[in-house]
Structures are given as structure tokens and as C-alpha cells.
PDB file of N, CA and C in Angstrom:
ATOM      1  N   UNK A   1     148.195 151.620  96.355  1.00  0.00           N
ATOM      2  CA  UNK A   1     149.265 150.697  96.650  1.00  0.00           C
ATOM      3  C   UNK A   1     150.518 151.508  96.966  1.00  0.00           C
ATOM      4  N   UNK A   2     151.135 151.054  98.078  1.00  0.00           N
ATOM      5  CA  UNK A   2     152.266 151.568  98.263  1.00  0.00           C
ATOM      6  C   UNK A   2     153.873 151.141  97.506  1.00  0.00           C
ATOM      7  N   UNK A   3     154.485 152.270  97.729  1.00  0.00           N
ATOM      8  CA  UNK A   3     155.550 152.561  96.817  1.00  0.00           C
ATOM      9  C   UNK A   3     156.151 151.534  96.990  1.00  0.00           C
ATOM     10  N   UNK A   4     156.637 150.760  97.863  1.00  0.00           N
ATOM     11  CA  UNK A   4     157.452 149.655  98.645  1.00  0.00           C
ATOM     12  C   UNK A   4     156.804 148.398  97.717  1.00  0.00           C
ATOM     13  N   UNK A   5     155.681 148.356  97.906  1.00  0.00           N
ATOM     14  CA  UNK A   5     154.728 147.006  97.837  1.00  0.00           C
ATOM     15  C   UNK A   5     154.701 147.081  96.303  1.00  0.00           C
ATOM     16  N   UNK A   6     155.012 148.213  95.686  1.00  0.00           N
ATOM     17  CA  UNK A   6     154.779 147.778  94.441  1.00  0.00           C
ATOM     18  C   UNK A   6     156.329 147.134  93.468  1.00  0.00           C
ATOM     19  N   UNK A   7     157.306 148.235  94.218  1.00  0.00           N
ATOM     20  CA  UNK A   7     158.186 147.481  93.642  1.00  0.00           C
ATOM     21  C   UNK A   7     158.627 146.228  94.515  1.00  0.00           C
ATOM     22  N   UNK A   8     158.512 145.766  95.604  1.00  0.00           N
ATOM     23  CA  UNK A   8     158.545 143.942  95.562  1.00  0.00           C
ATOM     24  C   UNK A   8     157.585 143.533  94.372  1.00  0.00           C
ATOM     25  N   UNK A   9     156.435 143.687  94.214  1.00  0.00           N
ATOM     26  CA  UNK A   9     155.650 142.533  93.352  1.00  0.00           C
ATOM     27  C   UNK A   9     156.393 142.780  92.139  1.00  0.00           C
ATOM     28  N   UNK A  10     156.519 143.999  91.403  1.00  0.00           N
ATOM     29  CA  UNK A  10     157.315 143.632  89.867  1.00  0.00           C
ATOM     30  C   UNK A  10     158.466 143.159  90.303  1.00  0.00           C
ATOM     31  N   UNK A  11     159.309 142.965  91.379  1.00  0.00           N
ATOM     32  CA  UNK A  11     160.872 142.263  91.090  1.00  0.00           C
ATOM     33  C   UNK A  11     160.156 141.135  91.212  1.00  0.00           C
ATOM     34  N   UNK A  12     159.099 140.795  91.408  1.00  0.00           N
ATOM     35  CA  UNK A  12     159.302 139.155  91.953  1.00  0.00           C
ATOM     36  C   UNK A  12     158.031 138.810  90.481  1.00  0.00           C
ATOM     37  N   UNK A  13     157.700 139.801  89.771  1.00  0.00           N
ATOM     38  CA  UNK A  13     156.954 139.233  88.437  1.00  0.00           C
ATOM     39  C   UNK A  13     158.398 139.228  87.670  1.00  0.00           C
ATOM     40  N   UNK A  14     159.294 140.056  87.429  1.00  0.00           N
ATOM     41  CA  UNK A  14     160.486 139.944  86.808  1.00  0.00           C
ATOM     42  C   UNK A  14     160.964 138.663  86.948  1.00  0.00           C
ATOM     43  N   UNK A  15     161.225 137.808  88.253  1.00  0.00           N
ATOM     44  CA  UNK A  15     161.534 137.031  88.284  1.00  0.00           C
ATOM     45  C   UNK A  15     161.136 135.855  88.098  1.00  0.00           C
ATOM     46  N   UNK A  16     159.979 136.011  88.060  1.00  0.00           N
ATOM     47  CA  UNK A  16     159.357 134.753  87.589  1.00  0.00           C
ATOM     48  C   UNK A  16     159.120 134.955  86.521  1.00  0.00           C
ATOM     49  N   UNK A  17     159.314 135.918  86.200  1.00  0.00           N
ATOM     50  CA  UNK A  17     159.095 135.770  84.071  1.00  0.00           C
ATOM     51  C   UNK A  17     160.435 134.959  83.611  1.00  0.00           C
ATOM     52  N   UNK A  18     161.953 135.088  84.426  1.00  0.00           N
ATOM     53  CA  UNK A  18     163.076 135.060  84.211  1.00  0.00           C
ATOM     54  C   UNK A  18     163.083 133.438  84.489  1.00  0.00           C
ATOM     55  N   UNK A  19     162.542 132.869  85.600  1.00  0.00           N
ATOM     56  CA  UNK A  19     162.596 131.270  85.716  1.00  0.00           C
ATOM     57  C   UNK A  19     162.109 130.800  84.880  1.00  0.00           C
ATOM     58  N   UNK A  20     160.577 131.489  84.740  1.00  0.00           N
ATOM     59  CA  UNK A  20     159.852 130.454  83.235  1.00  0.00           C
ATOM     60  C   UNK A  20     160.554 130.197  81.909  1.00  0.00           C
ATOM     61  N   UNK A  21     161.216 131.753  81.305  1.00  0.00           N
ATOM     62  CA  UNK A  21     162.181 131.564  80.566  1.00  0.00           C
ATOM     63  C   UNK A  21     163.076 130.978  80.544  1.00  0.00           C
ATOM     64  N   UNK A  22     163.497 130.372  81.670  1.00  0.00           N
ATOM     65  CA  UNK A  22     164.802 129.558  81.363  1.00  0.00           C
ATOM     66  C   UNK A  22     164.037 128.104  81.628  1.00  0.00           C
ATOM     67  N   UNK A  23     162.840 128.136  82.535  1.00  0.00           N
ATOM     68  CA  UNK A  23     162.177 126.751  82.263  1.00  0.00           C
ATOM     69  C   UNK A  23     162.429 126.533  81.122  1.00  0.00           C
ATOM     70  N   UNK A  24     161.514 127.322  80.200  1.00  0.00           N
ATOM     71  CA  UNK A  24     160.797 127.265  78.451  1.00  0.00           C
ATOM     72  C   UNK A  24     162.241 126.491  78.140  1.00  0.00           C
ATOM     73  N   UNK A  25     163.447 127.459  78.442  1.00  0.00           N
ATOM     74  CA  UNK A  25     164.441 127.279  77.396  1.00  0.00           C
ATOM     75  C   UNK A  25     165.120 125.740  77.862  1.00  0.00           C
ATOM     76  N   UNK A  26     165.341 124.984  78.668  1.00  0.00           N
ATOM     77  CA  UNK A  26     165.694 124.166  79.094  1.00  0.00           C
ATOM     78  C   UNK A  26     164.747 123.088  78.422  1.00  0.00           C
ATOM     79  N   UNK A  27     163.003 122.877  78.464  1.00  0.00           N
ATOM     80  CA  UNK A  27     162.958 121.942  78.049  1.00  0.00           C
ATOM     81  C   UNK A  27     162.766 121.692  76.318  1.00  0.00           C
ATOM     82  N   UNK A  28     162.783 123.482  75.773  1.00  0.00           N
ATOM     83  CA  UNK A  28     163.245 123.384  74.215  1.00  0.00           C
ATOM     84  C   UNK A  28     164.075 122.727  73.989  1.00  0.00           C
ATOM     85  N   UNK A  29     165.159 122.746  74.692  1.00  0.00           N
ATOM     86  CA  UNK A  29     166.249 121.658  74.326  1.00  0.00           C
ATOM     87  C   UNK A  29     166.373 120.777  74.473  1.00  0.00           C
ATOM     88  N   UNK A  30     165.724 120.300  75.325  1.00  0.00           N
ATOM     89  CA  UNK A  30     165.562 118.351  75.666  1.00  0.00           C
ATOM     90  C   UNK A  30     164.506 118.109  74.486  1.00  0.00           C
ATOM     91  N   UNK A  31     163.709 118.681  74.107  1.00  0.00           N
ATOM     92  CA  UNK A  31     162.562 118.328  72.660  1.00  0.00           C
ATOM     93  C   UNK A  31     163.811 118.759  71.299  1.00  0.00           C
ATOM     94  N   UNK A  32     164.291 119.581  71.561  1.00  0.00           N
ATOM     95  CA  UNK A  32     165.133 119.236  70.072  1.00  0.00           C
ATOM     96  C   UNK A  32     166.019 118.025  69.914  1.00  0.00           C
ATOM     97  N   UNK A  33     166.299 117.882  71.091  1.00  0.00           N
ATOM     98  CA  UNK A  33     167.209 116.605  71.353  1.00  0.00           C
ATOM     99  C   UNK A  33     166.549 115.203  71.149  1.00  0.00           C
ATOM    100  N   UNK A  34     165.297 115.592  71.010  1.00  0.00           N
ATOM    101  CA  UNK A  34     163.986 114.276  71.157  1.00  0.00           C
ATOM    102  C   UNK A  34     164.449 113.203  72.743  1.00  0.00           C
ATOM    103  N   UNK A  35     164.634 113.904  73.747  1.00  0.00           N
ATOM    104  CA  UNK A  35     165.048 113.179  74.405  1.00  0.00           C
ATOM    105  C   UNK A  35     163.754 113.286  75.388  1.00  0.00           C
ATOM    106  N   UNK A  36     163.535 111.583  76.186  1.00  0.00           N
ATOM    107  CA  UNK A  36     162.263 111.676  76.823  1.00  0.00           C
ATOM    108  C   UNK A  36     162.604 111.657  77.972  1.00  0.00           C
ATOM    109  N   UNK A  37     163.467 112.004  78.595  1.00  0.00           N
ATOM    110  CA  UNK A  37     163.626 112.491  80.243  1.00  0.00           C
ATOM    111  C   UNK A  37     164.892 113.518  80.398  1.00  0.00           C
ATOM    112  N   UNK A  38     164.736 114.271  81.449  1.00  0.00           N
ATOM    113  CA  UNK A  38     165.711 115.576  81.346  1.00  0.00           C
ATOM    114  C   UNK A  38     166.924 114.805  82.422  1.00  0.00           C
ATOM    115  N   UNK A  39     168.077 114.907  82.170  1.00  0.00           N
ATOM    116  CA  UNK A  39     169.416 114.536  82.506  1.00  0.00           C
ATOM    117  C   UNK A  39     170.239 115.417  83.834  1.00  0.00           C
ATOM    118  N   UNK A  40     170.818 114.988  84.442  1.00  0.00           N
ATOM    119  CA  UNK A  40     172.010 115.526  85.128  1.00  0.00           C
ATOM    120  C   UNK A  40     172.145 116.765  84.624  1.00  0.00           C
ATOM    121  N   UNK A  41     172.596 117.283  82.945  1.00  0.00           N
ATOM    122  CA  UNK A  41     172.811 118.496  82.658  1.00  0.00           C
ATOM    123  C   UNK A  41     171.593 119.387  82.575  1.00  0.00           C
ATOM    124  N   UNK A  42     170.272 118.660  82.693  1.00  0.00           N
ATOM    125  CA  UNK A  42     169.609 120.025  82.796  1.00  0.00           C
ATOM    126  C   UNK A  42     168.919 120.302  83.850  1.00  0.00           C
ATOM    127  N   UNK A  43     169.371 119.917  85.003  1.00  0.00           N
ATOM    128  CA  UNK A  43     169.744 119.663  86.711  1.00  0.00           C
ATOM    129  C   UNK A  43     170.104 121.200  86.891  1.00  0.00           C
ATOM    130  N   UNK A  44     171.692 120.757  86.107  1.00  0.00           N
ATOM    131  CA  UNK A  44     172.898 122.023  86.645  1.00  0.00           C
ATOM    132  C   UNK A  44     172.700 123.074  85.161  1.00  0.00           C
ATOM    133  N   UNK A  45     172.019 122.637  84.399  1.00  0.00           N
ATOM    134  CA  UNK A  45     171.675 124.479  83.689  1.00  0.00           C
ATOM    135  C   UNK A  45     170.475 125.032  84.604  1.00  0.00           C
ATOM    136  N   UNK A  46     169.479 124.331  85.188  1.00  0.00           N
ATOM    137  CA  UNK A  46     168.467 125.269  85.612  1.00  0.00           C
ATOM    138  C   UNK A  46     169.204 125.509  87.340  1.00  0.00           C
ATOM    139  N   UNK A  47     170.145 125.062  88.064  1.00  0.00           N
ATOM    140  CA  UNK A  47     170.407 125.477  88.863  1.00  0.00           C
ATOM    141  C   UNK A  47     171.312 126.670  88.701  1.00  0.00           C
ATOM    142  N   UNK A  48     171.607 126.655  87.272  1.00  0.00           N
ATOM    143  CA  UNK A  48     172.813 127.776  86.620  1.00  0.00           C
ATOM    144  C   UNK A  48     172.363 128.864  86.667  1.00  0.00           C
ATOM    145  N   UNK A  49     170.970 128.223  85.960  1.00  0.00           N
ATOM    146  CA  UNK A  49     170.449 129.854  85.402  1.00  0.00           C
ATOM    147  C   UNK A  49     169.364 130.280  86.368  1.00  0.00           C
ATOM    148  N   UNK A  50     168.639 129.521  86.627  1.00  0.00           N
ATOM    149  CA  UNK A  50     167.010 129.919  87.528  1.00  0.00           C
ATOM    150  C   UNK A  50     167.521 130.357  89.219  1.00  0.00           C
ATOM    151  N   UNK A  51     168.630 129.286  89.357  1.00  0.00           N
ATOM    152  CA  UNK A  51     168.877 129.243  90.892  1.00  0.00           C
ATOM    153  C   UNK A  51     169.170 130.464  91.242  1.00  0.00           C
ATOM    154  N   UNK A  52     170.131 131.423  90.846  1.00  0.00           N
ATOM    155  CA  UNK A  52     170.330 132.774  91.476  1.00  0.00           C
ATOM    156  C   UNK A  52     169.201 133.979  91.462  1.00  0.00           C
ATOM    157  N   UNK A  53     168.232 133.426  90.678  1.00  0.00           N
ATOM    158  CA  UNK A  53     166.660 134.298  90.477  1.00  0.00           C
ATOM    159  C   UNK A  53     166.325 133.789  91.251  1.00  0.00           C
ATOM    160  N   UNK A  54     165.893 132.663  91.733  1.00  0.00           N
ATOM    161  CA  UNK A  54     165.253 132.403  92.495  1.00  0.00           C
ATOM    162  C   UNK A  54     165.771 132.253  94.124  1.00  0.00           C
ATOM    163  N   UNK A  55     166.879 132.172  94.398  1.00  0.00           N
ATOM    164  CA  UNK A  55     167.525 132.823  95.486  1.00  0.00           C
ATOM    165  C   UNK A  55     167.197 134.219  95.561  1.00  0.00           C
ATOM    166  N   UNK A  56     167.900 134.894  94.662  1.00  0.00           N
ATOM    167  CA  UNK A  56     167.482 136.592  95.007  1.00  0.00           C
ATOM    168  C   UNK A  56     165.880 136.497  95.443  1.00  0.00           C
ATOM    169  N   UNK A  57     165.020 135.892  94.590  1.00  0.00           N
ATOM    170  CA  UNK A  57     163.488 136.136  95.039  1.00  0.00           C
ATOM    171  C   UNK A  57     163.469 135.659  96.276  1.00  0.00           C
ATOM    172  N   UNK A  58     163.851 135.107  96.524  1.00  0.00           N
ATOM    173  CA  UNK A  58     163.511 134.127  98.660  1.00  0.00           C
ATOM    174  C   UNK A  58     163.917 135.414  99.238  1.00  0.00           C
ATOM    175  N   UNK A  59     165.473 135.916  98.830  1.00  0.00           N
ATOM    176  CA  UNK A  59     166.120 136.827  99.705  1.00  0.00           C
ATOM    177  C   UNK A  59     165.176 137.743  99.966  1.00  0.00           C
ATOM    178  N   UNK A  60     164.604 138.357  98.487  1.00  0.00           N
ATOM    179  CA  UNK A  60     163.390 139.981  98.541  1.00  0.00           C
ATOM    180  C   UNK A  60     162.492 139.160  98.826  1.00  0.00           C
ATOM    181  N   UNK A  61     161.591 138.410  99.482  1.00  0.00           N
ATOM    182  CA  UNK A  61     160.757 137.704  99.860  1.00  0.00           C
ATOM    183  C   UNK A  61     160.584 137.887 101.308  1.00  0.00           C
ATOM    184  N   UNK A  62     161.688 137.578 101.834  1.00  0.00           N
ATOM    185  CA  UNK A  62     162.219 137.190 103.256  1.00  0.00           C
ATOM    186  C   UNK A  62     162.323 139.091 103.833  1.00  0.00           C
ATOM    187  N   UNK A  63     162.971 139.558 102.956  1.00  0.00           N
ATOM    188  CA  UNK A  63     162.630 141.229 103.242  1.00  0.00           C
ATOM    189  C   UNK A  63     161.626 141.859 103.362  1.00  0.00           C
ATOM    190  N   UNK A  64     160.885 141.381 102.516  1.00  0.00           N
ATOM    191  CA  UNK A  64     159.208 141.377 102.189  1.00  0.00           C
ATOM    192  C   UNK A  64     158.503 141.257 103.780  1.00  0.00           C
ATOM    193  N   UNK A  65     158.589 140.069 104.018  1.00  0.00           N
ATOM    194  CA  UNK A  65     157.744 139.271 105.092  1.00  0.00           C
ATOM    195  C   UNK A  65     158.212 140.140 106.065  1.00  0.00           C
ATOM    196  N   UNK A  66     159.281 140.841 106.152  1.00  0.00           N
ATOM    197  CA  UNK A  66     160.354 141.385 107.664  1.00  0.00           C
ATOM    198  C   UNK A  66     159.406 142.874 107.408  1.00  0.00           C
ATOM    199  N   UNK A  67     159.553 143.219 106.392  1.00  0.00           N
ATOM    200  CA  UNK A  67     158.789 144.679 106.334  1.00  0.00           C
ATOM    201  C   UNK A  67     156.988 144.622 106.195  1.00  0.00           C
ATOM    202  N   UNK A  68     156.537 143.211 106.201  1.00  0.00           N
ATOM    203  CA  UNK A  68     155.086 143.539 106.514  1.00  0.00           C
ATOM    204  C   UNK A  68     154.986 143.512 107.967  1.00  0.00           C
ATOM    205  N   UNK A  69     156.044 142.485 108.933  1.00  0.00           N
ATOM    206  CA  UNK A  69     155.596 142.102 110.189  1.00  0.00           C
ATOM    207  C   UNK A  69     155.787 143.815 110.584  1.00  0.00           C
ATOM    208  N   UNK A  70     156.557 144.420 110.335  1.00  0.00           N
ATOM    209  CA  UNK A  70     156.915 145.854 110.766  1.00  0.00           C
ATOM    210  C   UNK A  70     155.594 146.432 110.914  1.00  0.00           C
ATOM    211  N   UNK A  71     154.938 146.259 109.991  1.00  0.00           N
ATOM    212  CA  UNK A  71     154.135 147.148 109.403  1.00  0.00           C
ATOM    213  C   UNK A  71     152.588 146.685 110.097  1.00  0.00           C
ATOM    214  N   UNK A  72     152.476 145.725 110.215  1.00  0.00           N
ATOM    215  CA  UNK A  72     151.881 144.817 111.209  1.00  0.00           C
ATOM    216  C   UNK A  72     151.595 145.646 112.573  1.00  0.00           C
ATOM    217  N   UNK A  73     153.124 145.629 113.204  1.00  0.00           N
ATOM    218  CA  UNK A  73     152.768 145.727 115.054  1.00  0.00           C
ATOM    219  C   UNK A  73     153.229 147.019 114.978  1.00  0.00           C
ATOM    220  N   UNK A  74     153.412 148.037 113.663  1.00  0.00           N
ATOM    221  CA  UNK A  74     153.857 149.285 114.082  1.00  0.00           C
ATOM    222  C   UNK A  74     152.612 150.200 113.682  1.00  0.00           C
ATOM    223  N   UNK A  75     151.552 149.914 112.707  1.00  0.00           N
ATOM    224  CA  UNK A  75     150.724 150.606 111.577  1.00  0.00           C
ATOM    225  C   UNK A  75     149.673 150.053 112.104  1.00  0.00           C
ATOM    226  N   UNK A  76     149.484 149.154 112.279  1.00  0.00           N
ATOM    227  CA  UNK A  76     148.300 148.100 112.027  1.00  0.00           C
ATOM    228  C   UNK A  76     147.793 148.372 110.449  1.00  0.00           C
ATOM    229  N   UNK A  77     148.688 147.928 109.444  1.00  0.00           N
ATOM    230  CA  UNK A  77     148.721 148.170 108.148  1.00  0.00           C
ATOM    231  C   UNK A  77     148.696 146.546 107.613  1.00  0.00           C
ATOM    232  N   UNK A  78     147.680 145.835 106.927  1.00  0.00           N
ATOM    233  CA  UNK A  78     148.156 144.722 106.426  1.00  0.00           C
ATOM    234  C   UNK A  78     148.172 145.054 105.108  1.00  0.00           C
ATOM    235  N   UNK A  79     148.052 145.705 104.402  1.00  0.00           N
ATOM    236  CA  UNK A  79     148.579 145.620 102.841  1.00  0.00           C
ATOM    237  C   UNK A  79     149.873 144.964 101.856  1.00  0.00           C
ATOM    238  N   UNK A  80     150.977 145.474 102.581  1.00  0.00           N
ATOM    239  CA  UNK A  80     152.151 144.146 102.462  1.00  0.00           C
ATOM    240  C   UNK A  80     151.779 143.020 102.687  1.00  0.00           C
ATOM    241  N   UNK A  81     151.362 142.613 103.804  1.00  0.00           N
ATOM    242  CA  UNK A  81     151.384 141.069 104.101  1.00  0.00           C
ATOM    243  C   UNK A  81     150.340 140.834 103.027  1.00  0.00           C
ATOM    244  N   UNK A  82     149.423 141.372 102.413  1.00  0.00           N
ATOM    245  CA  UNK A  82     148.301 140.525 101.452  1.00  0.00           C
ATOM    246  C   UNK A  82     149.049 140.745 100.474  1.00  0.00           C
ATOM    247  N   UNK A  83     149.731 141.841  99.917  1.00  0.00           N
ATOM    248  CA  UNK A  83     150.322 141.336  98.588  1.00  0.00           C
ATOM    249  C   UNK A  83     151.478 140.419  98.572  1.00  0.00           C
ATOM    250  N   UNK A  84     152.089 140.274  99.450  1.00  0.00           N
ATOM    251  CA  UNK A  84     152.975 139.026  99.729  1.00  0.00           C
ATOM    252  C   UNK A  84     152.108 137.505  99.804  1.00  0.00           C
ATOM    253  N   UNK A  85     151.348 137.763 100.016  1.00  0.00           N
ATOM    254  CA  UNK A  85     150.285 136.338 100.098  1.00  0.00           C
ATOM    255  C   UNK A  85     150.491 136.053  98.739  1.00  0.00           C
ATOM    256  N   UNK A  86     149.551 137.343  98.576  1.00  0.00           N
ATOM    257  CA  UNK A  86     149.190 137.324  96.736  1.00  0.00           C
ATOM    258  C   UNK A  86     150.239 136.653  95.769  1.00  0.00           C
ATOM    259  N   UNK A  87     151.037 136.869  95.897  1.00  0.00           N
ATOM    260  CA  UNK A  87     152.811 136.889  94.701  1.00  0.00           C
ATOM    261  C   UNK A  87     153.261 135.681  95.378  1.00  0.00           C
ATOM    262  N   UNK A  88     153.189 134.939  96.951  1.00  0.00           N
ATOM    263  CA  UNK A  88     153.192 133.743  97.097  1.00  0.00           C
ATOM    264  C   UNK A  88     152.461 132.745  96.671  1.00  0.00           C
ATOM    265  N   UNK A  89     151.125 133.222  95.958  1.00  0.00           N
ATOM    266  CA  UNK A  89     149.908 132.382  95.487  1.00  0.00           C
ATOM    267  C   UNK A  89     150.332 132.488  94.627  1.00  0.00           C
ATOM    268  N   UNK A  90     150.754 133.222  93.465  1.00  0.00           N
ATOM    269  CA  UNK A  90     151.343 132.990  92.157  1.00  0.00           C
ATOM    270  C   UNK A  90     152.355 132.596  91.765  1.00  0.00           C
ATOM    271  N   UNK A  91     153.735 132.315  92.735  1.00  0.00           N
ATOM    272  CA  UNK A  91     154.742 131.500  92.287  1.00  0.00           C
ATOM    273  C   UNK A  91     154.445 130.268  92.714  1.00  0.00           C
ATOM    274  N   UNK A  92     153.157 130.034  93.350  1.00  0.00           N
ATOM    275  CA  UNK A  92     153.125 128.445  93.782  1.00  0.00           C
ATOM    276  C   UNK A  92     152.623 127.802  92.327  1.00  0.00           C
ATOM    277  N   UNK A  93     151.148 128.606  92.182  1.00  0.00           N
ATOM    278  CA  UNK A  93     150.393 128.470  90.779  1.00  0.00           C
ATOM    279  C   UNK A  93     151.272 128.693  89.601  1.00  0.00           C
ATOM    280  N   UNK A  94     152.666 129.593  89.376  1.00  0.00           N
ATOM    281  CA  UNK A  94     153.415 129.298  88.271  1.00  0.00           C
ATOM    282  C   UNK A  94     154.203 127.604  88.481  1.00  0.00           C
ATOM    283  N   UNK A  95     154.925 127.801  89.432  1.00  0.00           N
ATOM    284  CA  UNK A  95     155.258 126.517  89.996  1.00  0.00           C
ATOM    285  C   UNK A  95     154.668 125.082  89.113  1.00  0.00           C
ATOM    286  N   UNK A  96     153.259 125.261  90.010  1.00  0.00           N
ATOM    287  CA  UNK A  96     152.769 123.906  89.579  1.00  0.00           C
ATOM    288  C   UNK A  96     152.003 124.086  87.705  1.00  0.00           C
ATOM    289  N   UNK A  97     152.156 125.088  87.429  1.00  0.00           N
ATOM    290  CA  UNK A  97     151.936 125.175  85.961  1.00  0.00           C
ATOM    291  C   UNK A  97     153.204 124.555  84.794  1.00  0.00           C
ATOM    292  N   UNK A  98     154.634 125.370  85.369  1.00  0.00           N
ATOM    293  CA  UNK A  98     155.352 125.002  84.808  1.00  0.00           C
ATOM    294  C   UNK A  98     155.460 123.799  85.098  1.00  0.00           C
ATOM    295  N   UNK A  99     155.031 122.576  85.935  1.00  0.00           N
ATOM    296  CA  UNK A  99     155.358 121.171  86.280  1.00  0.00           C
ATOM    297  C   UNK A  99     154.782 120.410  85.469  1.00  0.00           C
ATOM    298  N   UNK A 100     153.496 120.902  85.009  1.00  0.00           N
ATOM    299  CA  UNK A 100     152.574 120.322  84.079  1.00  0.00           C
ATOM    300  C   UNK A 100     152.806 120.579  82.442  1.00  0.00           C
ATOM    301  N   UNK A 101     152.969 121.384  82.478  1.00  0.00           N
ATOM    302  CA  UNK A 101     153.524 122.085  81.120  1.00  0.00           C
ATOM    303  C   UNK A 101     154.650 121.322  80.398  1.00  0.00           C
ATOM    304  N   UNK A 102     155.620 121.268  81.223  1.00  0.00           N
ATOM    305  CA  UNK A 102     157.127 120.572  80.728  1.00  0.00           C
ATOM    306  C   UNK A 102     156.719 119.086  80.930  1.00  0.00           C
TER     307      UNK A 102
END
């Protein structure tokens, strides 16, 4: 695995360790609260806290995709583009985990 390809996938496991955590922590607090639907405020805490992780991840994402097409029509190298698949298959599958979960 290349040097490049490896550090995108840990920033973007970092980051999704960092959303889940603030998932987790967001709906700990609606269960301590015993409250049975999440509110306006925990709207704007997870846009507080998750949104700039998960912006930065689109941004290194979007860098990602720019440096496989490179790599694509310059190498004929697809290794980026599959681990970008890959780490797109797993924030979909965290995604719809954390949907079920909470």
C-alpha cells in the first residue's frame, strides 16, 4: 500500500471514529434526559461537533478522488481509486449503522 493511500484511509478512520463519538455522545444525552425524540438542540450540537469532521472528510475525500483520477490516466494505477471505494463503503455502512443504533 502506498504511502499516500494509507494516510487518507486513517484520516478518514480518525474521522469516523470522531463522528460516531459525538453520535454516541449526543444520543447519551437525549437517554439521560429520557427524552423520546432528539430536538432542534441536538440538530445544532451534531452540526457543532460532527459537521467540521465531516466537512474536512468530503474535503480529503474530494482530494482523494482528484489524486486517484491522476493516477488513473497517468500510471494506469487503480489502487487509490479501490481504497477510496473501500472507505466510501464504510462510511456508508457506518452511516446506516449509526441510524439504526440511535
Amino acid at each position: 500500500m502506498k504511502k499516500s493511500t494509507l494516510i487518507f484511509s486513517v484520516a478518514n478512520l480518525v474521522g469516523l471514529l470522531l463522528c460516531a463519538l459525538f453520535v454516541s455522545r449526543i444520543v447519551h444525552l437525549a437517554k439521560l434526559e429520557q427524552r423520546d425524540y432528539y430536538g432542534a438542540s441536538d440538530s445544532f450540537t451534531f452540526l457543532g461537533t460532527a459537521g467540521p469532521v465531516l466537512l474536512l472528510c468530503l474535503i480529503l475525500n474530494a482530494s482523494w478522488a482528484i489524486k486517484a483520477l491522476v493516477d488513473i490516466f497517468r500510471r494506469r494505477d487503480y489502487q487509490a481509486s479501490l481504497a477510496l471505494a473501500a472507505v466510501a463503503v464504510v462510511w456508508a455502512a457506518s452511516f446506516v449503522i449509526m441510524r439504526f443504533v440511535t
